[in-house]
C-alpha atoms as a PDB file:
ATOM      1  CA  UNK A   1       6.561 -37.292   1.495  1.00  0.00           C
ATOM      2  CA  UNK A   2       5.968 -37.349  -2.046  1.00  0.00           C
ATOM      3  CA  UNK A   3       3.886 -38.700  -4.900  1.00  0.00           C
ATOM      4  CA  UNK A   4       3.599 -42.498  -5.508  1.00  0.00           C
ATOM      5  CA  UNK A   5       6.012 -43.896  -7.910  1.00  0.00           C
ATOM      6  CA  UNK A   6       5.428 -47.490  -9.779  1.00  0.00           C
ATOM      7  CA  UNK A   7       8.465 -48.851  -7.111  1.00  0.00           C
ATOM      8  CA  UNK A   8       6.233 -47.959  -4.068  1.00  0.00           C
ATOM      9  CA  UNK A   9       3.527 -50.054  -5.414  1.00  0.00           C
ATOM     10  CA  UNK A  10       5.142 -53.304  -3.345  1.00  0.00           C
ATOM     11  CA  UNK A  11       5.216 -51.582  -0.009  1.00  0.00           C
ATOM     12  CA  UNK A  12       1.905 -50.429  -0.526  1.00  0.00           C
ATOM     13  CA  UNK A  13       0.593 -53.571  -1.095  1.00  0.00           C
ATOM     14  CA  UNK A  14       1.934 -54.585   1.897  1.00  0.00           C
ATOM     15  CA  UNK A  15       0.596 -51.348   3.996  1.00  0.00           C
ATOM     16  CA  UNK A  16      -2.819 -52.812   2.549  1.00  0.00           C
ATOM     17  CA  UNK A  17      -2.438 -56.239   3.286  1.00  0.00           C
ATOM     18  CA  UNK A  18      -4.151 -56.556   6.977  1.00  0.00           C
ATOM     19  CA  UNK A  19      -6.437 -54.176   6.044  1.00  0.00           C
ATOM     20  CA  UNK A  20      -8.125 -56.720   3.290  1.00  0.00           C
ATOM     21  CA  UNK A  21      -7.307 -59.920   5.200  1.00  0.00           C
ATOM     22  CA  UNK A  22      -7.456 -59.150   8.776  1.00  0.00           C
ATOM     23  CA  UNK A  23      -9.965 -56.833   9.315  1.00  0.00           C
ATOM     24  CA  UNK A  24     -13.040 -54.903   7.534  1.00  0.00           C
ATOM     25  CA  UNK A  25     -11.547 -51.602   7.296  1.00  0.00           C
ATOM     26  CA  UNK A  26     -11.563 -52.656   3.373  1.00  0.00           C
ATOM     27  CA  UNK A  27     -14.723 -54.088   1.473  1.00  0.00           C
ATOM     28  CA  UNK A  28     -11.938 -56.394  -0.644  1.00  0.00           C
ATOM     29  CA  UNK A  29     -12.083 -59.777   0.054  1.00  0.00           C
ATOM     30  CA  UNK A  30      -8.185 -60.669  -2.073  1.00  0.00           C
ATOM     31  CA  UNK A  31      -5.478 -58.255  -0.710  1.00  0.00           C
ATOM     32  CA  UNK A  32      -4.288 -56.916  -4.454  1.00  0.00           C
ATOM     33  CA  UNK A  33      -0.346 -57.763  -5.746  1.00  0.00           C
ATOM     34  CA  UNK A  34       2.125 -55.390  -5.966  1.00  0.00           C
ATOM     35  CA  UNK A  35       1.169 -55.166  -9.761  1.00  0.00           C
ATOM     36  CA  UNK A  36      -2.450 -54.733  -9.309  1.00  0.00           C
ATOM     37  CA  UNK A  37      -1.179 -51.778  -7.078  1.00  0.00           C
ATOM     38  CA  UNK A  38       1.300 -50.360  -9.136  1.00  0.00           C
ATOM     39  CA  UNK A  39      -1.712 -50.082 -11.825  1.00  0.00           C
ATOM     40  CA  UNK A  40      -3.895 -48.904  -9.385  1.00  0.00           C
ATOM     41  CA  UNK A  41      -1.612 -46.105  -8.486  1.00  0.00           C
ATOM     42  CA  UNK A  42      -0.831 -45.418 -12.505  1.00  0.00           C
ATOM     43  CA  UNK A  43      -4.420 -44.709 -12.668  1.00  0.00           C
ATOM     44  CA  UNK A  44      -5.499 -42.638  -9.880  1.00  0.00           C
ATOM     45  CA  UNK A  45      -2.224 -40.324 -10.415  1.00  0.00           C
ATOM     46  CA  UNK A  46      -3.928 -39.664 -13.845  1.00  0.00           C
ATOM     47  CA  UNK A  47      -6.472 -37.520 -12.147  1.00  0.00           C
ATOM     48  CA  UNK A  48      -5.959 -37.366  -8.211  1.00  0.00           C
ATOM     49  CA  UNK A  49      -2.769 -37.178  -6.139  1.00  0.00           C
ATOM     50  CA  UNK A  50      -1.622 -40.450  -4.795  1.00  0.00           C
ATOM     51  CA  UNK A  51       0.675 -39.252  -2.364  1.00  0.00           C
ATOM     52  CA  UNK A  52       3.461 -41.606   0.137  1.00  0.00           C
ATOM     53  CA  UNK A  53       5.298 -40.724   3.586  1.00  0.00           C
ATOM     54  CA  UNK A  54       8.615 -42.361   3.301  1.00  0.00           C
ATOM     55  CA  UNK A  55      10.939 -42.050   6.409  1.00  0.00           C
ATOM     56  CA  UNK A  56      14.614 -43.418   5.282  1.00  0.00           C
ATOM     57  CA  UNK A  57      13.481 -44.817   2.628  1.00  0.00           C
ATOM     58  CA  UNK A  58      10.734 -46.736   3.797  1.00  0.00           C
ATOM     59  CA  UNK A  59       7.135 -46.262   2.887  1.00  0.00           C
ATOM     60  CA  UNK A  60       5.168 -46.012   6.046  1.00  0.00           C
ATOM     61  CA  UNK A  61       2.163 -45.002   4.571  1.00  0.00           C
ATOM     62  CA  UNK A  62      -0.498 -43.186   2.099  1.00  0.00           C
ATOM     63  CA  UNK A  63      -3.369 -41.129   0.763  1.00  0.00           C
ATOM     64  CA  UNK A  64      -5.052 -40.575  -2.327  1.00  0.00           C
ATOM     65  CA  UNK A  65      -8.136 -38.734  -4.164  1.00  0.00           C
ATOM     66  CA  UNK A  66     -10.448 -40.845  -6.235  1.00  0.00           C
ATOM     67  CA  UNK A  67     -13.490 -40.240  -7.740  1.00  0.00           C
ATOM     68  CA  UNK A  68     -16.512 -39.747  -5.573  1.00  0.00           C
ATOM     69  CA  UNK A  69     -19.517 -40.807  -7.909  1.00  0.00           C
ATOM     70  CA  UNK A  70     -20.339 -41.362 -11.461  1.00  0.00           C
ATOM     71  CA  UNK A  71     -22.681 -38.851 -12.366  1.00  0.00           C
ATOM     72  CA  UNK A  72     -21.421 -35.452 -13.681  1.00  0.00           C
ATOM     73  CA  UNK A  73     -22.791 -33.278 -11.240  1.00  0.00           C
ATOM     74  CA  UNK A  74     -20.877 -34.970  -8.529  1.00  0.00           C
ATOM     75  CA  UNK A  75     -17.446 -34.058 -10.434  1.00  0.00           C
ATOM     76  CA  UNK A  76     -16.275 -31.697  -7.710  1.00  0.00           C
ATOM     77  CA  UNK A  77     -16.166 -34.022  -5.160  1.00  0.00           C
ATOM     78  CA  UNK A  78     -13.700 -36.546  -4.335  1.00  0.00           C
ATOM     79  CA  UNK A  79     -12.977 -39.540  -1.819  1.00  0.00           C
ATOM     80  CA  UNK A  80     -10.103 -39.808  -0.163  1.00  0.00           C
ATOM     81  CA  UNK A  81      -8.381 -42.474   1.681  1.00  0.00           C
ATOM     82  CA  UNK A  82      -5.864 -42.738   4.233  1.00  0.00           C
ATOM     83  CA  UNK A  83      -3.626 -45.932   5.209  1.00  0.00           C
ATOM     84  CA  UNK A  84      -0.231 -46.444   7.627  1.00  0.00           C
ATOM     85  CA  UNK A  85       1.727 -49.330   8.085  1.00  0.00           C
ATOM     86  CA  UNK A  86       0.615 -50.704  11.607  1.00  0.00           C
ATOM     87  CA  UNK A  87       3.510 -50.216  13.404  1.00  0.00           C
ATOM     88  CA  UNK A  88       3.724 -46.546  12.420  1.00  0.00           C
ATOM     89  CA  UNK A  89       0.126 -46.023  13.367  1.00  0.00           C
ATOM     90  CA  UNK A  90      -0.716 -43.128  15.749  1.00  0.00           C
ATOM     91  CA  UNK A  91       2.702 -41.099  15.018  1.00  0.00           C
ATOM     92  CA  UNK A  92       1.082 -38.343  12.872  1.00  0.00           C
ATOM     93  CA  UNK A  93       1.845 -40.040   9.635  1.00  0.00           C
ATOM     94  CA  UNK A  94      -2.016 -40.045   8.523  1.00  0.00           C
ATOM     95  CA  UNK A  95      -2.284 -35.943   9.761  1.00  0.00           C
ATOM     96  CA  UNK A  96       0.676 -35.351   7.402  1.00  0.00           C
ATOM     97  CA  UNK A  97      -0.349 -36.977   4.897  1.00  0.00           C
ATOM     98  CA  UNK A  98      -4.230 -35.452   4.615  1.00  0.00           C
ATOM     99  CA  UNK A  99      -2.638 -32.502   5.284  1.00  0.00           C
ATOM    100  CA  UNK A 100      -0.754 -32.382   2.249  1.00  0.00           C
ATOM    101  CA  UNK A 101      -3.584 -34.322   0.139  1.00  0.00           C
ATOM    102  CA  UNK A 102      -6.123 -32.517   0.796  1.00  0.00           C
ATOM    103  CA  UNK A 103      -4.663 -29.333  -0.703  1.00  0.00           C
ATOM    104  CA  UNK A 104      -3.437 -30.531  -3.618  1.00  0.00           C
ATOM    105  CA  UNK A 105      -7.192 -31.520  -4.148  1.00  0.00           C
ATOM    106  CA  UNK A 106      -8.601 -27.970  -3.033  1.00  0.00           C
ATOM    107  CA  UNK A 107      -6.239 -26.355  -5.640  1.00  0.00           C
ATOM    108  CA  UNK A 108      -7.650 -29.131  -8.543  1.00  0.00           C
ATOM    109  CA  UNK A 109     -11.056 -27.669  -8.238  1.00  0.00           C
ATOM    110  CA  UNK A 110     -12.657 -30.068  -5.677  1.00  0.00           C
ATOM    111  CA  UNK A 111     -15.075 -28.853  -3.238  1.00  0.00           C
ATOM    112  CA  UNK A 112     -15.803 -31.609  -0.645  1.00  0.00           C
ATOM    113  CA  UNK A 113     -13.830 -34.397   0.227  1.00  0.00           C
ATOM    114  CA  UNK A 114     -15.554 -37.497   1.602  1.00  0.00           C
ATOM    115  CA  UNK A 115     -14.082 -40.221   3.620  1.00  0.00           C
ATOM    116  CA  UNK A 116     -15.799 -43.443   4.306  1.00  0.00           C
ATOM    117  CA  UNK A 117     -15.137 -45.687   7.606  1.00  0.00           C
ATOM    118  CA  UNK A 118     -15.864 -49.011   8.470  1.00  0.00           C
ATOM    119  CA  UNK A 119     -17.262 -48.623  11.739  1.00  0.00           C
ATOM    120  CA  UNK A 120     -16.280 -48.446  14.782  1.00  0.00           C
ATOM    121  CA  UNK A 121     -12.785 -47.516  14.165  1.00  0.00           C
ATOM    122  CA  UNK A 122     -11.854 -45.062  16.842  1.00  0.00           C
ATOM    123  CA  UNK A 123      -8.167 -43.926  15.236  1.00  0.00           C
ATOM    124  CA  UNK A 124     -10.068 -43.454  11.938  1.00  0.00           C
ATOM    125  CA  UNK A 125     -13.019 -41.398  13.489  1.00  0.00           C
ATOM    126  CA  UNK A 126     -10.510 -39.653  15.634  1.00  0.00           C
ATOM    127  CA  UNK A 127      -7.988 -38.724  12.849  1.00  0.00           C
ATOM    128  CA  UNK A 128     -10.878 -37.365  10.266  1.00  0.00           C
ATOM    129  CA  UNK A 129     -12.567 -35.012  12.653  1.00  0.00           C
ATOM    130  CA  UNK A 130      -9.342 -33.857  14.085  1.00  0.00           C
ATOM    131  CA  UNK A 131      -9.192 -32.497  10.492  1.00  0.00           C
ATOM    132  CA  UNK A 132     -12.804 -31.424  10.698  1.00  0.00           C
ATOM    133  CA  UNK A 133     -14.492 -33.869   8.936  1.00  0.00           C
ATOM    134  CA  UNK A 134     -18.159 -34.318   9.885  1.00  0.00           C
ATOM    135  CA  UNK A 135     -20.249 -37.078  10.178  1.00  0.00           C
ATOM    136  CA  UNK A 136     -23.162 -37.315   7.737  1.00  0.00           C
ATOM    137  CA  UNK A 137     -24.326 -40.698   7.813  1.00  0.00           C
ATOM    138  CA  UNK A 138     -24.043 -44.249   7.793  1.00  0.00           C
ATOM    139  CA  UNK A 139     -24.687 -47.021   5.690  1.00  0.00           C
ATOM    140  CA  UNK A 140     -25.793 -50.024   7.993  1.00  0.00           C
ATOM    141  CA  UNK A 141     -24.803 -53.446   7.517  1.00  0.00           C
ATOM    142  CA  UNK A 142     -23.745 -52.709   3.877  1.00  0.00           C
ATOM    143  CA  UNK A 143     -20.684 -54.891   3.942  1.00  0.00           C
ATOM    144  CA  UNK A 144     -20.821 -58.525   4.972  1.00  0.00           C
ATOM    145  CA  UNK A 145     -16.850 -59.334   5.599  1.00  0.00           C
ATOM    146  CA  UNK A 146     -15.377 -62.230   8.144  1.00  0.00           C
ATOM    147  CA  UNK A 147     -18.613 -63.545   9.085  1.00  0.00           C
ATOM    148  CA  UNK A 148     -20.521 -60.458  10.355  1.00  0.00           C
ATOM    149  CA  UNK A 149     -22.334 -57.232   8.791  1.00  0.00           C
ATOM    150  CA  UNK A 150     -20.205 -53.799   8.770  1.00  0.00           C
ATOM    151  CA  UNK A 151     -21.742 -50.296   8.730  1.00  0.00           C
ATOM    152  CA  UNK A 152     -19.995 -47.589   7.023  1.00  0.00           C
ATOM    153  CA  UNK A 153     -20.096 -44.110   7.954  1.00  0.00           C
ATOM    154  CA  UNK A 154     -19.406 -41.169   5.804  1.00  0.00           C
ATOM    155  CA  UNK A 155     -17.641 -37.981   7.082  1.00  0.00           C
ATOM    156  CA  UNK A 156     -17.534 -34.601   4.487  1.00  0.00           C
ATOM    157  CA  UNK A 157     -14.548 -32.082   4.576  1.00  0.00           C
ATOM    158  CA  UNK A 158     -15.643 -28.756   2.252  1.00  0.00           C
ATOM    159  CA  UNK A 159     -12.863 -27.923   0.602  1.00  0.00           C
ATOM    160  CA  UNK A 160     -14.095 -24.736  -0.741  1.00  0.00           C
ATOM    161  CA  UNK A 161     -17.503 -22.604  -0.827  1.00  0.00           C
ATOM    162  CA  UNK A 162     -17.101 -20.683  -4.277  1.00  0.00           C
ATOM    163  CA  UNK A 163     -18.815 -21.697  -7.109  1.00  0.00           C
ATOM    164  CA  UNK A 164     -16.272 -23.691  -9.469  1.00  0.00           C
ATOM    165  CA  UNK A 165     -14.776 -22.277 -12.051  1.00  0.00           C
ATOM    166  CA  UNK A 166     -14.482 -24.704 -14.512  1.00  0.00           C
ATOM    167  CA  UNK A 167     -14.030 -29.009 -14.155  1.00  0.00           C
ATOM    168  CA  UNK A 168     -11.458 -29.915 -11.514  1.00  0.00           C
ATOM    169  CA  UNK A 169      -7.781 -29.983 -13.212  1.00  0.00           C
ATOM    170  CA  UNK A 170      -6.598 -33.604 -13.710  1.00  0.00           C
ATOM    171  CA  UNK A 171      -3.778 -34.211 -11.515  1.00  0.00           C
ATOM    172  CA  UNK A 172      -0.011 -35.051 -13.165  1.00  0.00           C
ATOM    173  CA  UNK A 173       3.059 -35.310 -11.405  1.00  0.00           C
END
């Protein structure tokens, strides 16, 4: 496991794939290229960790931080995302990897961590409260994807109680 280099941007892409054009785990409607990707990744990593479980070589999956809100009082909190390659799915690749993410993004400065999930998704649920995420609401029919209305709940991790100290650090590898 490591942090996302502009190479891992194709299999990431790919990772992402079915989740934009098979399903409505993701709001996109166009699954993004390799080189949208490999920007995307160049940009988060400017300010959260973008981080990738590799297992000879492959990338089987990944997690990032991104920004939570645009107002300035939400600046210690982040989102955070999660995604595995299907057929590595349920083999502790997603644990690993939030439990390396999530930190890196403690140590930043961040304070709360929030995931959102299209729901239902049982293995998504399942993984963020085995991590003891809680449920704090959901968005009904917010996303209209593949011919139906999705909810979207939101699950919260605190990070850390104290008061911050100062702006969360920008992440650089």
């Amino acid at each position: 496991m490591g942090v996302a280099r502009p190479d891992d941007a194709p299999a990431v892409a790919a990772i992402y794939r079915p989740s934009v054009t098979d399903s409505p785990v993701s709001f996109e409607l166009e699954a993004p290229s390799a080189r949208e990707m490999q920007a995307r990744i160049e940009r988060t990593l400017q300010a959260y960790p973008w981080l990738v479980y590799e297992r000879d070589g492959d990338v089987l999956g990944y997690a990032y931080g991104s920004r939570h809100a645009g107002r300035a009082a939400y600046r210690w909190s982040a989102d955070v995302s999660v995604y595995v390659r299907p057929d590595a799915m349920r083999t502790g690749i997603g644990r690993a990897l939030y439990q390396a993410l999530l930190p890196m993004l403690r140590n930043l400065g961040y304070r709360q961590a929030f995931a959102g999930i299209t729901v239902p998704n049982a293995a998504s649920v399942g993984l963020h409260e085995a991590l003891a995420f809680t449920p704090v609401g959901v968005f009904r029919r917010v996303g209209y994807k593949l011919d139906a209305w999705h909810d979207v709940g939101w699950w919260q991790l605190e990070l850390s109680a104290e008061p911050p100290a100062g702006d969360p650090v920008p992440f650089w590898p």
